[in-house]
C-alpha atoms as a PDB file:
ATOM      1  CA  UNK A   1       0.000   0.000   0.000  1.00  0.00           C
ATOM      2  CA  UNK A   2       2.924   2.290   0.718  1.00  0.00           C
ATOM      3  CA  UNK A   3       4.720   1.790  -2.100  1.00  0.00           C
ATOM      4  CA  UNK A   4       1.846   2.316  -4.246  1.00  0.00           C
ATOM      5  CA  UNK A   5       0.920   5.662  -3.236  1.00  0.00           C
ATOM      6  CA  UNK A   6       4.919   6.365  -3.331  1.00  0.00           C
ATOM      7  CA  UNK A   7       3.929   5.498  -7.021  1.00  0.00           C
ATOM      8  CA  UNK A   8       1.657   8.210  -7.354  1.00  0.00           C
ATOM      9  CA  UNK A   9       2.759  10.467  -5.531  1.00  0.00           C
ATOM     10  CA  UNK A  10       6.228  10.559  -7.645  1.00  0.00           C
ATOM     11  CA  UNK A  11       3.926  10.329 -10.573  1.00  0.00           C
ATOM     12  CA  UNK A  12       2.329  13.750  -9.139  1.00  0.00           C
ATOM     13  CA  UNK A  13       6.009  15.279  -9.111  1.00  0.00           C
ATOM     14  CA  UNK A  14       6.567  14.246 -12.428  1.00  0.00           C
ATOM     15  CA  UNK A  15       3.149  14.624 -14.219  1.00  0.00           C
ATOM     16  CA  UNK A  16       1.611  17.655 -12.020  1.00  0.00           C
ATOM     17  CA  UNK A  17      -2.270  18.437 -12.917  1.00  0.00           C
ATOM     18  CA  UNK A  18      -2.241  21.258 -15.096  1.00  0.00           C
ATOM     19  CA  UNK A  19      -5.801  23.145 -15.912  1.00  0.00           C
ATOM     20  CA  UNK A  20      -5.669  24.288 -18.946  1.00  0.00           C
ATOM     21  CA  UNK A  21      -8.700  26.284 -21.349  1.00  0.00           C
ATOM     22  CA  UNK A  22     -12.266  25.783 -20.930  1.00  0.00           C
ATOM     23  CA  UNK A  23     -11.844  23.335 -23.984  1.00  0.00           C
ATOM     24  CA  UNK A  24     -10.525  20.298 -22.768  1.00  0.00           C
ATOM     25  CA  UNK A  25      -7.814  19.134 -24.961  1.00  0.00           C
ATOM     26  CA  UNK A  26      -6.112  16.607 -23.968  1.00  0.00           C
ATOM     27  CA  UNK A  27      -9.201  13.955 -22.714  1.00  0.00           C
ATOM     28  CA  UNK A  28      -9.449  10.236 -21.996  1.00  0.00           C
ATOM     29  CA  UNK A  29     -12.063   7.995 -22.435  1.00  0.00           C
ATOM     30  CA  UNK A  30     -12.447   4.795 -20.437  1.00  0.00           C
ATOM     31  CA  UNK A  31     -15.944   3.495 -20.942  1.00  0.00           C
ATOM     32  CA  UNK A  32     -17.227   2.243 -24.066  1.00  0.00           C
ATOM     33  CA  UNK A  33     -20.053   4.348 -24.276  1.00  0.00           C
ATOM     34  CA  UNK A  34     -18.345   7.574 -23.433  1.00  0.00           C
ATOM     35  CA  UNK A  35     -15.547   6.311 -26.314  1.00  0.00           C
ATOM     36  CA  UNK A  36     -18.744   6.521 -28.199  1.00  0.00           C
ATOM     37  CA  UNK A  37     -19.984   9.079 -27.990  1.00  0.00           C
ATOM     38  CA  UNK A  38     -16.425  11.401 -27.632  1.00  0.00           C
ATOM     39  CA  UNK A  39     -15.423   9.590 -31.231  1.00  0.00           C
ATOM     40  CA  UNK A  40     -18.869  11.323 -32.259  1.00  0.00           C
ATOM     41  CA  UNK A  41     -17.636  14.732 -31.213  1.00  0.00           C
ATOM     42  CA  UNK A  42     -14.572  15.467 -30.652  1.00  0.00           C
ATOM     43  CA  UNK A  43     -12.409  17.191 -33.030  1.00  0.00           C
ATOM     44  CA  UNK A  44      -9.658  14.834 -33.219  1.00  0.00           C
ATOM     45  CA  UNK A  45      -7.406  16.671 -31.821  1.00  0.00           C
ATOM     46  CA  UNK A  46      -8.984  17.132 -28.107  1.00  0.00           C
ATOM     47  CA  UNK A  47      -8.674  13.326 -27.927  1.00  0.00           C
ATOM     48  CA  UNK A  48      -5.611  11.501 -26.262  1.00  0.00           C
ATOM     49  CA  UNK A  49      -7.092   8.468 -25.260  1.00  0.00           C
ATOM     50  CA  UNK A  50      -9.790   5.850 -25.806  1.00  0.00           C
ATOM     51  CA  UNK A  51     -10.508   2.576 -23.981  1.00  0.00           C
ATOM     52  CA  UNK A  52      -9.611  -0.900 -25.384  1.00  0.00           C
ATOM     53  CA  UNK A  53     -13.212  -1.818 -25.678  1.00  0.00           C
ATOM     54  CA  UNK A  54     -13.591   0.922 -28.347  1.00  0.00           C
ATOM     55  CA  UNK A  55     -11.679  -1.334 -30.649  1.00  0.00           C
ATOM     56  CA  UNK A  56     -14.180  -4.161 -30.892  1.00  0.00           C
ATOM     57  CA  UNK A  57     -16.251  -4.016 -33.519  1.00  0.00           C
ATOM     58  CA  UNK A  58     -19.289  -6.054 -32.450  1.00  0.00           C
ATOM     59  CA  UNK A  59     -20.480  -3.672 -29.644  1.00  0.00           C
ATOM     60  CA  UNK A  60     -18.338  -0.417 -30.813  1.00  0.00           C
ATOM     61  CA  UNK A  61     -19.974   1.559 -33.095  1.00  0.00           C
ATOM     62  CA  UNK A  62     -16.512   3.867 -33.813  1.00  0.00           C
ATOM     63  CA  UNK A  63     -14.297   1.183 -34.132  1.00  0.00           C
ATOM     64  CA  UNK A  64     -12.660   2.068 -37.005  1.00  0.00           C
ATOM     65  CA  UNK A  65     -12.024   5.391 -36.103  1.00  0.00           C
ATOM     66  CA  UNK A  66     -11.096   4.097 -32.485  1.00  0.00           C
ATOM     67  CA  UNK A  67      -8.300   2.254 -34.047  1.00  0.00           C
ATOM     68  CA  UNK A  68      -6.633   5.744 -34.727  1.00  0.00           C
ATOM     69  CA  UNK A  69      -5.760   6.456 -31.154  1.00  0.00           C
ATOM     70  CA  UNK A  70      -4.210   5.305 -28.251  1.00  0.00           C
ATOM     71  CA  UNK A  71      -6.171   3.044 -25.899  1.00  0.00           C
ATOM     72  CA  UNK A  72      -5.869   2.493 -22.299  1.00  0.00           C
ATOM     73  CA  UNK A  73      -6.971   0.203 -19.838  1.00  0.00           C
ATOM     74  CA  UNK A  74      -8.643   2.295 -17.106  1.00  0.00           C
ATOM     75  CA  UNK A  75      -5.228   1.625 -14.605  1.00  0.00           C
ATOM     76  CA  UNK A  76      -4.492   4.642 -12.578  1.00  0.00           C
ATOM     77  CA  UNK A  77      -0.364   4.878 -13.404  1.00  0.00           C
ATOM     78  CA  UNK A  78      -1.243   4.799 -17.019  1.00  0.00           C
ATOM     79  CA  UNK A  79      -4.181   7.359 -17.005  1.00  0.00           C
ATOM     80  CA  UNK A  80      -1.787   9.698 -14.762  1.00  0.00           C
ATOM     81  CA  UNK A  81       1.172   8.913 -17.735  1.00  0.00           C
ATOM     82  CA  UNK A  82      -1.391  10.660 -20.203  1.00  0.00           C
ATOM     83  CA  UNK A  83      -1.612  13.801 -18.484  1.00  0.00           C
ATOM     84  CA  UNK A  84      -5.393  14.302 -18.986  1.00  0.00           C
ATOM     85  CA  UNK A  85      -7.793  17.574 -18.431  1.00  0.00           C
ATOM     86  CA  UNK A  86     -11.017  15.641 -18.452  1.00  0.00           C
ATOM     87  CA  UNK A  87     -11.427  11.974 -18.235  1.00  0.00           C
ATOM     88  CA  UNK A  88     -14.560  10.496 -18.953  1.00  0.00           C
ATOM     89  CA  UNK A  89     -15.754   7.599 -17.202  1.00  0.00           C
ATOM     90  CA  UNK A  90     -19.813   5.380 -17.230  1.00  0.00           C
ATOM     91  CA  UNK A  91     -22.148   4.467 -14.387  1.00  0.00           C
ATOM     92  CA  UNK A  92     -20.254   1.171 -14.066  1.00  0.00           C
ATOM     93  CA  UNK A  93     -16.424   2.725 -13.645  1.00  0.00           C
ATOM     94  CA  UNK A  94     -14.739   1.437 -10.540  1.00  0.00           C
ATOM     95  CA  UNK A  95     -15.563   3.614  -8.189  1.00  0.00           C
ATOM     96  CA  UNK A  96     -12.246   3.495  -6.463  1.00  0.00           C
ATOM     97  CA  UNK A  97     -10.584   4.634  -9.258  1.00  0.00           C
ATOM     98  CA  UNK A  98     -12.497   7.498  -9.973  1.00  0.00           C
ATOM     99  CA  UNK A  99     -12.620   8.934  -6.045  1.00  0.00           C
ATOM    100  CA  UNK A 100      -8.611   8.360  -6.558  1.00  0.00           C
ATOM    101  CA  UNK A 101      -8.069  10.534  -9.823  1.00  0.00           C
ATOM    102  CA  UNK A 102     -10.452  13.083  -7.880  1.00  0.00           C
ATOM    103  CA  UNK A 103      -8.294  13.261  -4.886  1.00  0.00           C
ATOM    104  CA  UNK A 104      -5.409  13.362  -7.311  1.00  0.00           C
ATOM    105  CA  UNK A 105      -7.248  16.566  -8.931  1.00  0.00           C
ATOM    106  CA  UNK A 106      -8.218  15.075 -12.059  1.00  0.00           C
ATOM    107  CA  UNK A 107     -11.583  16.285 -13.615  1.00  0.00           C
ATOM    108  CA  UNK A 108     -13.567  13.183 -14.142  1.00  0.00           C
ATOM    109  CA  UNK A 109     -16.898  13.035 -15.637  1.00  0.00           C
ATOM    110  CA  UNK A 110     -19.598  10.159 -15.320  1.00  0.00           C
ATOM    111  CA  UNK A 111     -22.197   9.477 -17.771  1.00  0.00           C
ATOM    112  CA  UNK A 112     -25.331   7.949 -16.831  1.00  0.00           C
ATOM    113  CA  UNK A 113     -26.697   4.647 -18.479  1.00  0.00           C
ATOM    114  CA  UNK A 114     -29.291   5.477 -21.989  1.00  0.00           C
ATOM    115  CA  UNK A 115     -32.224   3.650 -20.905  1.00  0.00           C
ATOM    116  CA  UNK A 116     -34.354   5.536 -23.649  1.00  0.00           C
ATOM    117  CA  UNK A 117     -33.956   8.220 -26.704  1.00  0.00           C
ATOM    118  CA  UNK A 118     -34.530  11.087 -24.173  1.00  0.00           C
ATOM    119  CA  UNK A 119     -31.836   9.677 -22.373  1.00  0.00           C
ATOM    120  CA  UNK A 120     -29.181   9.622 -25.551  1.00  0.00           C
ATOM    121  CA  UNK A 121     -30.497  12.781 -26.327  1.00  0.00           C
ATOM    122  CA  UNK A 122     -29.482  14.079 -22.811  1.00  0.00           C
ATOM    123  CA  UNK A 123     -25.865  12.370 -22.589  1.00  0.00           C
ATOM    124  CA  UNK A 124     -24.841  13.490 -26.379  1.00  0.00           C
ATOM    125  CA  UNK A 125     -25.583  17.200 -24.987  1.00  0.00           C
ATOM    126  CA  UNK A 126     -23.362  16.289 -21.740  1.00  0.00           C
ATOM    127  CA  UNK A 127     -20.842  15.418 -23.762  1.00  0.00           C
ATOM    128  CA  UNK A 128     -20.638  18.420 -26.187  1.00  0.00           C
ATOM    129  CA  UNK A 129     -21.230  20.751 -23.176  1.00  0.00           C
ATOM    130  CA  UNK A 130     -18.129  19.568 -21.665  1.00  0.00           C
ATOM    131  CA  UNK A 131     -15.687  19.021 -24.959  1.00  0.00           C
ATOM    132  CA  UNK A 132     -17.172  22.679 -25.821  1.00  0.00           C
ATOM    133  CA  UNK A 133     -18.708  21.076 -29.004  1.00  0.00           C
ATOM    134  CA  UNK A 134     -22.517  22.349 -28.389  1.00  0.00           C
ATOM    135  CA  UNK A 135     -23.276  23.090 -32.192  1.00  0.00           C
ATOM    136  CA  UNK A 136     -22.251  19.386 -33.035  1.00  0.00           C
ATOM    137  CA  UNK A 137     -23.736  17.949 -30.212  1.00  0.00           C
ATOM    138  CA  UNK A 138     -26.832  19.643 -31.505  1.00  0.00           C
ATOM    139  CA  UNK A 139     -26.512  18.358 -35.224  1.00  0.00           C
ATOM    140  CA  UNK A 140     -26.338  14.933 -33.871  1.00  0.00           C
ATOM    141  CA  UNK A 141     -29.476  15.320 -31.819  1.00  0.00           C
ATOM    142  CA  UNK A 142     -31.280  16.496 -35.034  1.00  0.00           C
ATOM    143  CA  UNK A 143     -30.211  14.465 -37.874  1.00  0.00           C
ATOM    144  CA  UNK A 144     -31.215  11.530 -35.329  1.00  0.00           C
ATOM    145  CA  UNK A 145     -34.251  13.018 -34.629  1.00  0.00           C
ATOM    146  CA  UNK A 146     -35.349  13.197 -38.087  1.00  0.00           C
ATOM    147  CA  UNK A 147     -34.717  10.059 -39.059  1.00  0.00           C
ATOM    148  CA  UNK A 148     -36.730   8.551 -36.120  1.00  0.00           C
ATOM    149  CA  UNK A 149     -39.505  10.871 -37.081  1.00  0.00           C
ATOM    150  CA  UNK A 150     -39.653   9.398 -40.733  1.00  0.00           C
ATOM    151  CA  UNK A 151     -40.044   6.394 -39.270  1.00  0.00           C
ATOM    152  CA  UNK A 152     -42.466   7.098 -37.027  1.00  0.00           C
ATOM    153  CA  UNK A 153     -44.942   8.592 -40.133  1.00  0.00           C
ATOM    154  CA  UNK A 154     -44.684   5.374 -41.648  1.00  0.00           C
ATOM    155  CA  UNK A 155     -45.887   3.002 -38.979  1.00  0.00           C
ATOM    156  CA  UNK A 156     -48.388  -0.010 -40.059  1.00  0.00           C
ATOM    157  CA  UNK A 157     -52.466   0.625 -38.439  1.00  0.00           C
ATOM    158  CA  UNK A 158     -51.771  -2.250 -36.871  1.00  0.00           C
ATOM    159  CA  UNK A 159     -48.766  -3.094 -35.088  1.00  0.00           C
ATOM    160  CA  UNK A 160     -47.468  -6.886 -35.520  1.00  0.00           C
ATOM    161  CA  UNK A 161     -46.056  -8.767 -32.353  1.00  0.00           C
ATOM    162  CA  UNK A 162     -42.444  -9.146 -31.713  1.00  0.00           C
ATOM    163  CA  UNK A 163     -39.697  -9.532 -29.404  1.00  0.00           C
ATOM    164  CA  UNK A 164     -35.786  -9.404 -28.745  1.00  0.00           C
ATOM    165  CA  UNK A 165     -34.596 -13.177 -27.850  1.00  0.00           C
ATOM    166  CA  UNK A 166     -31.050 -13.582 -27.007  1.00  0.00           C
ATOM    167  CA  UNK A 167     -29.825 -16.666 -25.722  1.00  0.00           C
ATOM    168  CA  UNK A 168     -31.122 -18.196 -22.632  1.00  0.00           C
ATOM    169  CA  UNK A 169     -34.451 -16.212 -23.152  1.00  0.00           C
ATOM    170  CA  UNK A 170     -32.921 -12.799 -22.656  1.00  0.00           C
ATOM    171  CA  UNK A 171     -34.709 -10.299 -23.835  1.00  0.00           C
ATOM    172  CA  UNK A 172     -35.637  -6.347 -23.150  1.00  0.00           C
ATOM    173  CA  UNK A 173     -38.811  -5.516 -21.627  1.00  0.00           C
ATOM    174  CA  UNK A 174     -39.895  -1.936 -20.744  1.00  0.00           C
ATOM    175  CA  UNK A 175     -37.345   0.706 -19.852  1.00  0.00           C
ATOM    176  CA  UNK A 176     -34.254  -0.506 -22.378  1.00  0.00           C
ATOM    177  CA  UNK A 177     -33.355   0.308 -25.336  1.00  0.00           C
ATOM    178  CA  UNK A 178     -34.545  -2.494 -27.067  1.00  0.00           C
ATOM    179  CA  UNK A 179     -38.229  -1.816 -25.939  1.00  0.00           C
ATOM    180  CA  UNK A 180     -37.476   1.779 -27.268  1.00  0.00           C
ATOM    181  CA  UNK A 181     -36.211   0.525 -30.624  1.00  0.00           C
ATOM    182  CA  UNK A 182     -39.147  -2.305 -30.725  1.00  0.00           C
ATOM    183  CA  UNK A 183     -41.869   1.366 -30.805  1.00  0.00           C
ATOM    184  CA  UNK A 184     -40.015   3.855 -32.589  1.00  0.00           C
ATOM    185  CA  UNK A 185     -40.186   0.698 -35.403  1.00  0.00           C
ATOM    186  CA  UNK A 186     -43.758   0.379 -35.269  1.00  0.00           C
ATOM    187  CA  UNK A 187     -44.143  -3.080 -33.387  1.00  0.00           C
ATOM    188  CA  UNK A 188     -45.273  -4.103 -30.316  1.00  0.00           C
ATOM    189  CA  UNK A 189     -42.771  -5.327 -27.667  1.00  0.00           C
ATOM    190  CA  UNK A 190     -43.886  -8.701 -26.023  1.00  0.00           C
ATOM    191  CA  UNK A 191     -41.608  -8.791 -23.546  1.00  0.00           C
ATOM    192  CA  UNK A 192     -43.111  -5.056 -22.285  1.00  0.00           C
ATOM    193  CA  UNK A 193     -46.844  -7.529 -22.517  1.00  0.00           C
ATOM    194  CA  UNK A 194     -45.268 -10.145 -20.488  1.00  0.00           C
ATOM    195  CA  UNK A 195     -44.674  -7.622 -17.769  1.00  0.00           C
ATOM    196  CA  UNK A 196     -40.734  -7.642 -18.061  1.00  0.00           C
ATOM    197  CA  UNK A 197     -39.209  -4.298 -17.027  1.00  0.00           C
ATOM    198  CA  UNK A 198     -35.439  -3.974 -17.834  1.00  0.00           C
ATOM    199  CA  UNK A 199     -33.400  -6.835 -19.022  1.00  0.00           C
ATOM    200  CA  UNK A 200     -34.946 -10.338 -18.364  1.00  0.00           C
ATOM    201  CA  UNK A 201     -36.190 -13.529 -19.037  1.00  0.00           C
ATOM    202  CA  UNK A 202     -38.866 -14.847 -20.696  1.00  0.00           C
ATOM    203  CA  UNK A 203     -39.117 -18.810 -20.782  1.00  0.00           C
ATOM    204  CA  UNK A 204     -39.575 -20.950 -24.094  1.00  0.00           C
ATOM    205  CA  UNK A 205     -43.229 -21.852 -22.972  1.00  0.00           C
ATOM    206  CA  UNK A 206     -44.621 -18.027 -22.358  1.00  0.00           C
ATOM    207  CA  UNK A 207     -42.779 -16.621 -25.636  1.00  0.00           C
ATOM    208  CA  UNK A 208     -44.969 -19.776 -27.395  1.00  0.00           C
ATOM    209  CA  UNK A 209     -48.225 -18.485 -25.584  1.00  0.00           C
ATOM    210  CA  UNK A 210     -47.709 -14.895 -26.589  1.00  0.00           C
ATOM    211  CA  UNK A 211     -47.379 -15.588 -30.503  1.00  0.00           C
ATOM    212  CA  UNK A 212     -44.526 -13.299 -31.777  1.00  0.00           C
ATOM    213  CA  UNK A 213     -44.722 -12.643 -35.713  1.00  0.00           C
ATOM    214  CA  UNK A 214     -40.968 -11.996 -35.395  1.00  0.00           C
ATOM    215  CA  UNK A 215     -38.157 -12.509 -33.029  1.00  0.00           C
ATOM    216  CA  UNK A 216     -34.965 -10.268 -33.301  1.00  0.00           C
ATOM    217  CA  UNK A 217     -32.049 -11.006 -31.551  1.00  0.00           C
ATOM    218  CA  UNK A 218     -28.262  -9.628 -31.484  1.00  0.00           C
ATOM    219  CA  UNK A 219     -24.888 -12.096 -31.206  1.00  0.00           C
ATOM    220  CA  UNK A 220     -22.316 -10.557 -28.828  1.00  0.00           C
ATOM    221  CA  UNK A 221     -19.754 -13.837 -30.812  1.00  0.00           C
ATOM    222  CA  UNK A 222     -21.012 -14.454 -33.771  1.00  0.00           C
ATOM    223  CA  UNK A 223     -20.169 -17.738 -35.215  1.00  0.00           C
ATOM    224  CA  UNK A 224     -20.483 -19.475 -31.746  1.00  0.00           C
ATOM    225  CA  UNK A 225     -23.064 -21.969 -31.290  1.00  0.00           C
ATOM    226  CA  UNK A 226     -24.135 -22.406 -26.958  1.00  0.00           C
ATOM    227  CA  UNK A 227     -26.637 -24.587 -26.014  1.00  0.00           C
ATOM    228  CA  UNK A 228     -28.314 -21.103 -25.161  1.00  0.00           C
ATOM    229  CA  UNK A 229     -28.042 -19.544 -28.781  1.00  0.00           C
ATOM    230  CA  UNK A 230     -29.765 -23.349 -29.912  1.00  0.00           C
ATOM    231  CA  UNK A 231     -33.319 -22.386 -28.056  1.00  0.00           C
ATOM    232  CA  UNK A 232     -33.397 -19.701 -31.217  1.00  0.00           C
ATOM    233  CA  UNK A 233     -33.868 -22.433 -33.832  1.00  0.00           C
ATOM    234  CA  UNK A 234     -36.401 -24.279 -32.000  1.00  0.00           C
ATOM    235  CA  UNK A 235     -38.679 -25.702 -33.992  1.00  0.00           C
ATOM    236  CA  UNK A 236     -41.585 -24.348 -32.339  1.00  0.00           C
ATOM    237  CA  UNK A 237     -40.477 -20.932 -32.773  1.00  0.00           C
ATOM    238  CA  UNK A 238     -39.735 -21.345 -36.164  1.00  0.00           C
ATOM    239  CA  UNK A 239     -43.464 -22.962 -36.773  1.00  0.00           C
ATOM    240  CA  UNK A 240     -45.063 -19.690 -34.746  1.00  0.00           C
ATOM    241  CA  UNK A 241     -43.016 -17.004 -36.780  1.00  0.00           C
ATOM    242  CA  UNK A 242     -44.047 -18.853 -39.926  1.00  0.00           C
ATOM    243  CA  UNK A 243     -40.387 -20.374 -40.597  1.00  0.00           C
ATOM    244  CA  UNK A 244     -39.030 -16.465 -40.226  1.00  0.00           C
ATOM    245  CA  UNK A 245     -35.397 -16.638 -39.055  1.00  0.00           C
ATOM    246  CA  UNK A 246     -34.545 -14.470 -36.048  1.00  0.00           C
ATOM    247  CA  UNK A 247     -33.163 -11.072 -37.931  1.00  0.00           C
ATOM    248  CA  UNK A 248     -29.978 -10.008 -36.817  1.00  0.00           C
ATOM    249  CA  UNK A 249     -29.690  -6.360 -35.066  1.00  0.00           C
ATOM    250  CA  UNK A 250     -25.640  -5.817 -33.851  1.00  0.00           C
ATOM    251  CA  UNK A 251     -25.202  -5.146 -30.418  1.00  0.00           C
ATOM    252  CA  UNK A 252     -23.035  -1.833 -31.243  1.00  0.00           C
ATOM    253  CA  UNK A 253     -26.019  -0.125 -32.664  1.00  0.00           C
ATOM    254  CA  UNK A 254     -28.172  -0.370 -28.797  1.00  0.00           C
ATOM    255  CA  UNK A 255     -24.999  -1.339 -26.334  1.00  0.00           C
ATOM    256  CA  UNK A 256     -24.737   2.238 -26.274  1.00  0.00           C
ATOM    257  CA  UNK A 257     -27.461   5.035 -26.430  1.00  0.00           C
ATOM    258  CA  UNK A 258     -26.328   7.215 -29.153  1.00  0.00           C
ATOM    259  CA  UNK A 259     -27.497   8.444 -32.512  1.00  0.00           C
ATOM    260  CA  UNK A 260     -26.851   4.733 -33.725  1.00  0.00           C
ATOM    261  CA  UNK A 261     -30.171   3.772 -32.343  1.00  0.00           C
ATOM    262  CA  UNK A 262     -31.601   5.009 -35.660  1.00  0.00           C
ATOM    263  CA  UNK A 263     -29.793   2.170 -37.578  1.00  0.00           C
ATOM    264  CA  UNK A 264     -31.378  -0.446 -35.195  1.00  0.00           C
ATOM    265  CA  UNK A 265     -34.530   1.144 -35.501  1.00  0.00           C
ATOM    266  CA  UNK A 266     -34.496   1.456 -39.253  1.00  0.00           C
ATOM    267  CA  UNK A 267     -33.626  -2.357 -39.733  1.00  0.00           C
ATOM    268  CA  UNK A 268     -36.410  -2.968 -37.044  1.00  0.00           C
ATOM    269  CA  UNK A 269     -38.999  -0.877 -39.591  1.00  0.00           C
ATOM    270  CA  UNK A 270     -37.734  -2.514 -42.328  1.00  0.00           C
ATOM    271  CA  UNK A 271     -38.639  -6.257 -40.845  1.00  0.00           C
ATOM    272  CA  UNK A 272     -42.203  -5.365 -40.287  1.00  0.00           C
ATOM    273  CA  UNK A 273     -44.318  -8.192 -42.335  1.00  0.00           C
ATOM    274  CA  UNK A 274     -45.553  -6.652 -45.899  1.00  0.00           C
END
């Protein structure tokens, strides 16, 4: 323990915490969904550092322009090496860490979890508040708006019955995401009917009862094959949906609120039975 804050403190001789400019330019991301949204942003120059989960291109949405910075690992020493002004952190960051880079004098800022589109639309003004990138921040809010709004005009009279199904019966009832998507699309979430709120289950039996017209469902590996991704091509499901395969929506378009949820939302609308 002694030796570590030894660590630090040296680090604190070498690497003192300068405040610089209203604009933050020099910032570090180390959540996924603040990488996110920051790649969205930023002008390139503000950013120093991104996390390693920004890299991944099933559930990052800005992978390939994550791949042109640095990425850290959300370790003290090396956030202190990068001599940040902000550092950006989620609603899941180790707590320890952040009260630490607080006490150190770092500026960290948490972002809350997107739970609906009111809730991207707040966090993508968060984050151009603090980058001092308000005008974008405000682009992105509108070209995302509109294109939910065009889809909205174009929903069916009546709205057909479907439902997210991941593996193991996961699925996302009222108050995700997924539920948001499921609306904005024009179809009605049975997983909100069944009562789920959040992220739940929903066993084989009561997803048969409920008669979806489509199932939707998102691989975190694709090209794996668990017992748990098997339930999908159960032949009862397949006889219920009319032999309709399970249509594939990518994690990195809902794993994050941001303006992406418009391409989940758009392939949603465009599965609705003709």
């Amino acid at each position: 323990m002694k030796k570590t804050l030894l660590t630090f403190l040296l680090l604190l001789i070498v690497y003192p915490v300068v405040w610089g400019s209203d604009k933050p330019a020099r910032i570090v991301s180390i959540n996924l969904c603040t990488d996110q949204l920051l790649l969205l942003l930023a002008d390139p120059g503000q950013i120093t550092s991104v996390s390693f989960l920004a890299l991944e291109p099933t559930s990052s949405y800005m992978a390939r322009q994550a791949a042109q910075y640095p990425v850290n690992y959300a370790k003290a020493e090396e956030l202190i090496d990068l001599q940040p002004d902000l550092i950006l952190a989620g609603a899941y960051t180790d707590r320890a860490l952040i009260l630490l880079l607080r006490k150190l004098g770092y500026r960290v800022e948490t972002f809350p979890l997107s739970s609906s589109i009111d809730d991207i639309r707040d966090n993508i003004r968060l984050m151009a508040k603090l980058i001092d990138r308000e005008s974008e921040g405000e682009m992105l809010v509108s070209e995302m708006n509109r294109r939910l709004e065009k889809i909205s005009r174009a929903h069916p009279k009546r709205k057909p019955r479907g439902a997210f199904y991941q593996p193991n019966g996961y699925t996302g009832g009222r108050g995700t995401l997924q539920h948001s998507a499921l609306e904005l699309a024009g179809w009605k979430n049975i997983a909100d009917e069944e009562g789920v709120v959040g992220y739940g289950a929903i066993d084989l039996e009561r997803l048969i009862r409920s008669q979806p017209e489509q199932l939707f469902t998102s691989s975190y590996a694709p090209g794996t094959q668990s017992r748990g991704q098997q339930l999908l091509k159960h032949p009862v499901l397949r006889q219920i949906t009319q032999g309709r395969e399970p249509v594939e929506i990518d994690y990195k378009y809902w794993i994050c609120g941001g303006p992406m949820i418009a391409d989940a939302v758009e392939i949603l609308h465009r599965s609705l039975p003709q």
